[in-house]
Protein backbone atom coordinates (compact mmCIF):
# COMPACT_ATOMS: atom_id res chain seq x y z
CA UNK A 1 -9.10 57.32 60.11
CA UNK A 2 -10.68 54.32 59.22
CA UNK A 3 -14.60 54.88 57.47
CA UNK A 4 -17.84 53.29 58.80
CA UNK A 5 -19.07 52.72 55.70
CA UNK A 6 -16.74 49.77 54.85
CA UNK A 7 -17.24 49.73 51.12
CA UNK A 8 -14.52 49.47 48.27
CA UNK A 9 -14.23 51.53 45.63
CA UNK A 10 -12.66 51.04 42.17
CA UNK A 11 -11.34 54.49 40.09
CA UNK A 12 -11.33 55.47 36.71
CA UNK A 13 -10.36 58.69 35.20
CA UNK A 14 -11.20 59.49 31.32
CA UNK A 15 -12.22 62.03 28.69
CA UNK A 16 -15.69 61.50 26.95
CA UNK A 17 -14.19 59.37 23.83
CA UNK A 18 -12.79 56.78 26.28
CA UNK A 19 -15.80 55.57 27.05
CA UNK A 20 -16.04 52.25 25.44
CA UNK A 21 -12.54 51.79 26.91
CA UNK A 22 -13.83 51.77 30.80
CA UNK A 23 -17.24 49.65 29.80
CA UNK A 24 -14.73 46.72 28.74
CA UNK A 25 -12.79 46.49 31.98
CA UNK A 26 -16.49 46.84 34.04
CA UNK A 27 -17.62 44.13 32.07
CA UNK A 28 -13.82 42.42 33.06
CA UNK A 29 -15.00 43.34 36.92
CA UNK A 30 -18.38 41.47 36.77
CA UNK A 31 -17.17 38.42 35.20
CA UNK A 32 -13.89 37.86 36.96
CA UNK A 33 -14.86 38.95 40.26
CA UNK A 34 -18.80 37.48 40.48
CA UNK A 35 -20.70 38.11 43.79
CA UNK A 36 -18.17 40.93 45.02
CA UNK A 37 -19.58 44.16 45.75
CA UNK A 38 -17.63 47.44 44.76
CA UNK A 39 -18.69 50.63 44.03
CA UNK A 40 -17.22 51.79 40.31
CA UNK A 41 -16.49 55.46 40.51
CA UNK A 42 -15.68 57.15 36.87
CA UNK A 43 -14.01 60.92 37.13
CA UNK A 44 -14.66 62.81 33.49
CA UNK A 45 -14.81 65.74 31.73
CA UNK A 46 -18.20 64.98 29.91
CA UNK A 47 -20.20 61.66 29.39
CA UNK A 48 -23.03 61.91 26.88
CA UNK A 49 -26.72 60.66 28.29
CA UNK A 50 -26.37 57.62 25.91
CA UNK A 51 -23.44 56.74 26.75
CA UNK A 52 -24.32 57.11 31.02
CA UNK A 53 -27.31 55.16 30.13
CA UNK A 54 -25.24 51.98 28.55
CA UNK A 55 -22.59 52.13 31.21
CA UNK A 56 -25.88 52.23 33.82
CA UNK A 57 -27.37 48.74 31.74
CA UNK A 58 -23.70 47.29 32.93
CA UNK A 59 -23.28 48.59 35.99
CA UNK A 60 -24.79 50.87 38.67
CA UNK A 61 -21.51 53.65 38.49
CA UNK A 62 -21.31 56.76 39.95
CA UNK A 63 -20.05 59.85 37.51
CA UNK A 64 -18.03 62.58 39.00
CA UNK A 65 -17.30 65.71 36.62
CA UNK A 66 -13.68 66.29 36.92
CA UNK A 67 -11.62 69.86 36.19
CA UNK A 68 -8.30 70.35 36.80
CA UNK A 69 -8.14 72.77 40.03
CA UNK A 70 -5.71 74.73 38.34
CA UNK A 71 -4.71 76.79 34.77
CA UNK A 72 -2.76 74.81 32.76
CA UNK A 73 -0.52 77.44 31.66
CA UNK A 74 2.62 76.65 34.03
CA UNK A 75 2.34 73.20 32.72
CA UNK A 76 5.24 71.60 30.21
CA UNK A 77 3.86 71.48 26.77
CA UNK A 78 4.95 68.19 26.17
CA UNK A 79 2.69 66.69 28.93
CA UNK A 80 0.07 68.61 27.85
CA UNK A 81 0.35 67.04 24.33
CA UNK A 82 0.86 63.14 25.56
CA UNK A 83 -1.30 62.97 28.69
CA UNK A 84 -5.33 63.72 28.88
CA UNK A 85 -5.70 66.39 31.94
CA UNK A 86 -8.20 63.42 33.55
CA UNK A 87 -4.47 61.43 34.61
CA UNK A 88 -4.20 64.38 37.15
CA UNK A 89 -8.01 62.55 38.87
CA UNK A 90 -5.70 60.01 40.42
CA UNK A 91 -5.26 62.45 42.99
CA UNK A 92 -8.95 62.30 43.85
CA UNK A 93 -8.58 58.48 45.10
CA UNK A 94 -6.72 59.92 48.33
CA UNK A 95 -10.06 62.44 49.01
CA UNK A 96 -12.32 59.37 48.13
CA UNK A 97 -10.94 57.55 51.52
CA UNK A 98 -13.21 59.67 53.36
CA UNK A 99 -15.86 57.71 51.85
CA UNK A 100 -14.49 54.27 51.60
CA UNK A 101 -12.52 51.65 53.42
CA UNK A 102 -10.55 51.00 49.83
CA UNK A 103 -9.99 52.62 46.52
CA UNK A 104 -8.12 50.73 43.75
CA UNK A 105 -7.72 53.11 40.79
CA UNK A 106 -7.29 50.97 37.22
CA UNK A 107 -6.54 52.52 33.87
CA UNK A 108 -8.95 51.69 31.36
CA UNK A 109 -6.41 50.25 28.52
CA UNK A 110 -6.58 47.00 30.27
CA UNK A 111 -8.36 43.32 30.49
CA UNK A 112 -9.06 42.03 33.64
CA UNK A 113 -8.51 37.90 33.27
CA UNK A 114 -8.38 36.94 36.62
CA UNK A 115 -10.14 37.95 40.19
CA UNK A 116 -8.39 41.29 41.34
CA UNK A 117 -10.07 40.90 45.33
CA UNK A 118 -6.52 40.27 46.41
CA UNK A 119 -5.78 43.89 45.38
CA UNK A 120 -7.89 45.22 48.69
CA UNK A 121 -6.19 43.17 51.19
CA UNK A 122 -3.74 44.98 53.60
CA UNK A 123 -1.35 44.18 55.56
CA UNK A 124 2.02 46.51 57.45
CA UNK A 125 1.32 48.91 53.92
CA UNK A 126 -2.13 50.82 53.52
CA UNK A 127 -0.68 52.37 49.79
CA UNK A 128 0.39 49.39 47.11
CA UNK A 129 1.38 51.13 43.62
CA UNK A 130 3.55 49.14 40.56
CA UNK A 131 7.62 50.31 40.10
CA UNK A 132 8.02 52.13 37.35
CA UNK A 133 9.45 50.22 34.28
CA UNK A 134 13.08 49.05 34.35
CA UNK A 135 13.40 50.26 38.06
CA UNK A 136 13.44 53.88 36.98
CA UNK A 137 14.61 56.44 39.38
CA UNK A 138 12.40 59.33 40.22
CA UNK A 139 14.59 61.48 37.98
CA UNK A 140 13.14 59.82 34.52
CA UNK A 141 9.73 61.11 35.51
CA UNK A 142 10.61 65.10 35.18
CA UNK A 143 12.50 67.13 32.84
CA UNK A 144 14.77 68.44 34.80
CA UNK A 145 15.30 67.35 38.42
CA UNK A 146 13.66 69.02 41.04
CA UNK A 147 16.31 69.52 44.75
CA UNK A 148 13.87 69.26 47.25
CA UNK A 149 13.53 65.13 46.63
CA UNK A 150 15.29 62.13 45.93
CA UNK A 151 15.94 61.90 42.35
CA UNK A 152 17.05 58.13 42.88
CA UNK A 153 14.50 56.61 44.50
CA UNK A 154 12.33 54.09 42.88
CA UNK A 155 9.84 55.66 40.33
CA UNK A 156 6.05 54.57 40.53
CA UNK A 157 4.00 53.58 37.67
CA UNK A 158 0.56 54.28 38.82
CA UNK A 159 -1.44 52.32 36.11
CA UNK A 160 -2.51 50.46 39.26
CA UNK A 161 -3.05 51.63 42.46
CA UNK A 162 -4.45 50.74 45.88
CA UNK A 163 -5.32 52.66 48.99
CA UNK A 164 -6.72 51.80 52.62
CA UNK A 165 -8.47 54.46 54.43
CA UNK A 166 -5.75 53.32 57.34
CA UNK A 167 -3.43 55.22 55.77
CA UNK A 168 -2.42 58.61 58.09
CA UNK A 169 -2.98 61.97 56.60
CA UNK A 170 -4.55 60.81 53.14
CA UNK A 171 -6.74 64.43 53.63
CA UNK A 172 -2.89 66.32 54.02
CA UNK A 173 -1.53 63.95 50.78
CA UNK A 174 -4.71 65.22 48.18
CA UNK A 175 -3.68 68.58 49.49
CA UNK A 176 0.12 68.24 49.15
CA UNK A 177 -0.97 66.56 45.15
CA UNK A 178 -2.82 69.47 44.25
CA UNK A 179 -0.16 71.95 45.47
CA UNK A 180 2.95 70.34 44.02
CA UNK A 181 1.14 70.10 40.90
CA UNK A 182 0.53 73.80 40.90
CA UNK A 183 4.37 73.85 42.10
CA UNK A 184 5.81 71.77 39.42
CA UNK A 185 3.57 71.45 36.63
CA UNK A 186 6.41 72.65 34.23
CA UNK A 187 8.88 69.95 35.33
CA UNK A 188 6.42 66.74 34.97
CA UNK A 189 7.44 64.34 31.69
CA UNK A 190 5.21 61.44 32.73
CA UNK A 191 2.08 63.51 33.64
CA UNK A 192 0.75 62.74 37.33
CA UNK A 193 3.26 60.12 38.82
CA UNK A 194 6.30 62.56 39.59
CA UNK A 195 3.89 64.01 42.29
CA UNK A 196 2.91 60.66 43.41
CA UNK A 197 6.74 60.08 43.76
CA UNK A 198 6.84 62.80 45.95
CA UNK A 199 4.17 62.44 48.28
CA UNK A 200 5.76 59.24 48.93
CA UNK A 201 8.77 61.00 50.14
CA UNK A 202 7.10 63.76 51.63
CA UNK A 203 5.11 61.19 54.30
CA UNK A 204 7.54 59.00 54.53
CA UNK A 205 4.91 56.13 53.22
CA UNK A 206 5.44 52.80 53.46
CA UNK A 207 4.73 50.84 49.92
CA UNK A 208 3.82 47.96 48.91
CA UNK A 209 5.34 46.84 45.51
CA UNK A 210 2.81 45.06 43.23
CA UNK A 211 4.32 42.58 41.35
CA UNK A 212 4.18 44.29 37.62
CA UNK A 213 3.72 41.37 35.62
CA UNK A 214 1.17 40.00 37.23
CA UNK A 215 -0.98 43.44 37.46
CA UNK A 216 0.49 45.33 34.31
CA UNK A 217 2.03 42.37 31.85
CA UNK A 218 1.83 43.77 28.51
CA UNK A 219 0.12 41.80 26.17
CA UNK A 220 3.03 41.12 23.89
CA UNK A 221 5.04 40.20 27.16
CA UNK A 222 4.81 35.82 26.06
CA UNK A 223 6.50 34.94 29.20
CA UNK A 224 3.93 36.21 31.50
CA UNK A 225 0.76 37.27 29.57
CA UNK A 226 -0.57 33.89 30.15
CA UNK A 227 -0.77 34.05 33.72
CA UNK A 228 -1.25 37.78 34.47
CA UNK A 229 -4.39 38.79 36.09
CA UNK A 230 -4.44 42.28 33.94
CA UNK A 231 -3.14 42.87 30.96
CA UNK A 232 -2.12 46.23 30.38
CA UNK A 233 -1.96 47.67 27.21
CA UNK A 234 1.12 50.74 28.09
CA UNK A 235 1.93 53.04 25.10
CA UNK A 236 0.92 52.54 21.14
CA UNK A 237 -0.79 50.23 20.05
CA UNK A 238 -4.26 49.56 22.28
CA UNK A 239 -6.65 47.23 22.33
CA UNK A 240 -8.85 49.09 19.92
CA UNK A 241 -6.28 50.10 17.58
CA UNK A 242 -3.88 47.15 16.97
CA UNK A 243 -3.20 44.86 19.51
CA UNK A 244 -5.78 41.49 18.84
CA UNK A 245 -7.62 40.33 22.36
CA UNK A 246 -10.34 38.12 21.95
CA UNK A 247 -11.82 39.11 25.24
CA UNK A 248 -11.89 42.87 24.83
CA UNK A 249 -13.43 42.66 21.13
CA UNK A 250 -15.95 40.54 23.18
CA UNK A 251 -16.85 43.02 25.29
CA UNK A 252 -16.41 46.02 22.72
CA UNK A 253 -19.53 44.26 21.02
CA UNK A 254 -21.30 44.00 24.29
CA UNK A 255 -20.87 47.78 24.03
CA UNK A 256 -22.10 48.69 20.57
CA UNK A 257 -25.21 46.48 21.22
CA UNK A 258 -26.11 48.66 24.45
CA UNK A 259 -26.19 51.58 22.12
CA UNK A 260 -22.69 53.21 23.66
CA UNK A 261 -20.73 55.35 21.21
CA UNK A 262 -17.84 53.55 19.15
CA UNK A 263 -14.22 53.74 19.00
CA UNK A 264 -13.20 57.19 17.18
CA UNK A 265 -9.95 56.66 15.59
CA UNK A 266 -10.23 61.30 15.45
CA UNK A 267 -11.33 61.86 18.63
CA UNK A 268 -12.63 65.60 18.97
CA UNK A 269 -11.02 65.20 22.15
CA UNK A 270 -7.43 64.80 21.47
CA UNK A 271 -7.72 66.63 18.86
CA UNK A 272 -8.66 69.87 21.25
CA UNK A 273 -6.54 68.91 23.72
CA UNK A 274 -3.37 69.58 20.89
CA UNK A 275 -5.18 72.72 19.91
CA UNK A 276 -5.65 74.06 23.54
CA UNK A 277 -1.94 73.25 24.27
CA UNK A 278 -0.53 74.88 21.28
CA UNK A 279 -2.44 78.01 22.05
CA UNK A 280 -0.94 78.17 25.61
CA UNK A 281 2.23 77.94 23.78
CA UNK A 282 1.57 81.17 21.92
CA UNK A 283 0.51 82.82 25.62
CA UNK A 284 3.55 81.60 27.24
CA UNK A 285 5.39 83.14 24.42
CA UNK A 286 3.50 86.57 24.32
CA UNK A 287 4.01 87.14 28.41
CA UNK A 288 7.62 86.10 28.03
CA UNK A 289 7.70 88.98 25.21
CA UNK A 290 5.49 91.48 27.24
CA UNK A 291 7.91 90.82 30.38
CA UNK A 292 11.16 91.04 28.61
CA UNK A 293 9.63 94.27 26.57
């Protein structure tokens, strides 16, 4: 069901050191998208005061602390080592349409260059997502395939995302997220979008297919950078760390001034992350030992 509220919502999910990241695409929001109101939700696992306070001089945002609902021992090591656990807050945008009329969730390795209002409009389809790259089939997402869905259909690549709060069930697809996840944790290669993939399946949901080089062009992509509206920045390097954008050093600058913590090429985080996966290595190891003993 529809809300009453009839306000939009855009989505970000990060760990603490990514920070600087999501105040370059807010100040992206402001200045390509003037006089349009959205709230700008952020899902994290730990924003410092400072940093709160320099994201609150750019933009009103609301900060939701965000834990997986689950251990993380059933998961594949591998995704544990590539992905932060905050990809997994995607999920939250379906539990959000309870509150708003429309959630668009953007990663934060982007530049907005153009007015993104387009993104809330609906039409026949209440769910529009980007097709994973080179038409990949479901099957490329997992390490091994999993019987219960269609390993050929269409892939997503949920770097972009938008929902309507018309969609049916969107309660019954956060549930059905958070269960597969517990489900097939050990099977997922590219971190959250193999569930995505099957919730589409599951409820039989009609999508709408955003045109990926207009809302994900890579920056090196020559033929279509120019007239994307977002530039995404997909794999190594990023905007902060190799790739040259005049607008996002802009707005990185913006960011230092308001006192918000730099770039840290050795982020504690990631660094923790490796160390927390390769201990739940050792764990998986020692049951398999204690069970076979």
């Amino acid at each position: 069901m529809a809300s009453k509220l009839k306000k939009k919502a855009i989505v970000f999910g990060l760990s603490s050191d990514m920070v600087f990241a999501v105040a370059s695409v807010i100040q992206d929001i402001k200045s390509s998208n003037s006089g349009l109101s959205y709230d700008i939700v952020i899902y994290h696992d730990g924003i410092s005061s400072s940093d709160y306070k320099a994201l609150q001089k750019l933009y009103p945002v609301k900060l939701k602390r965000y834990s997986l609902p689950m251990n993380t021992l059933g998961f594949n090591q591998n995704t544990l080592d590539r992905f932060s656990l905050m990809v997994f807050s995607k999920y939250e945008c379906f539990k959000l349409l309870n509150i708003y009329d429309a959630v668009l969730w953007l990663d934060y390795d982007i530049v907005i260059k153009k007015n993104i209002e387009e993104l809330f409009s609906f039409d026949e389809s209440h769910f529009k997502i980007i097709r994973a790259g080179n038409n990949s089939k479901v099957e490329v997402q997992l390490h091994y395939p999993i019987e219960e869905y269609d390993m050929e259909a269409q892939a997503v690549c949920a770097s972009t995302f938008a929902l309507s709060a018309d969609l049916t069930d969107f309660n019954s697809i956060y549930e059905f997220c958070i269960d597969s996840l517990g489900k097939y944790a050990n099977a997922l290669n590219y971190g959250e979008q193999a569930i995505i993939d099957f919730a589409i399946q599951e409820f039989n949901i009609n999508i709408e297919w955003l045109d990926e080089n207009k809302y994900s062009c890579h920056p090196k992509n020559y033929k279509y950078s120019n007239s994307a509206s977002i530039l995404h920045a997909y794999g190594y390097p990023k905007f902060w760390n190799g790739i040259n954008n005049v607008q996002f050093d802009r707005n990185y600058n913006q960011w230092l001034e308001l006192g918000g913590t730099p770039y840290q090429r050795n982020s504690f985080n990631k660094i923790n992350r490796k160390i927390r996966s390769r201990i739940n290595i050792l764990i998986n190891k020692l049951r398999n030992i204690v069970k076979n003993f």
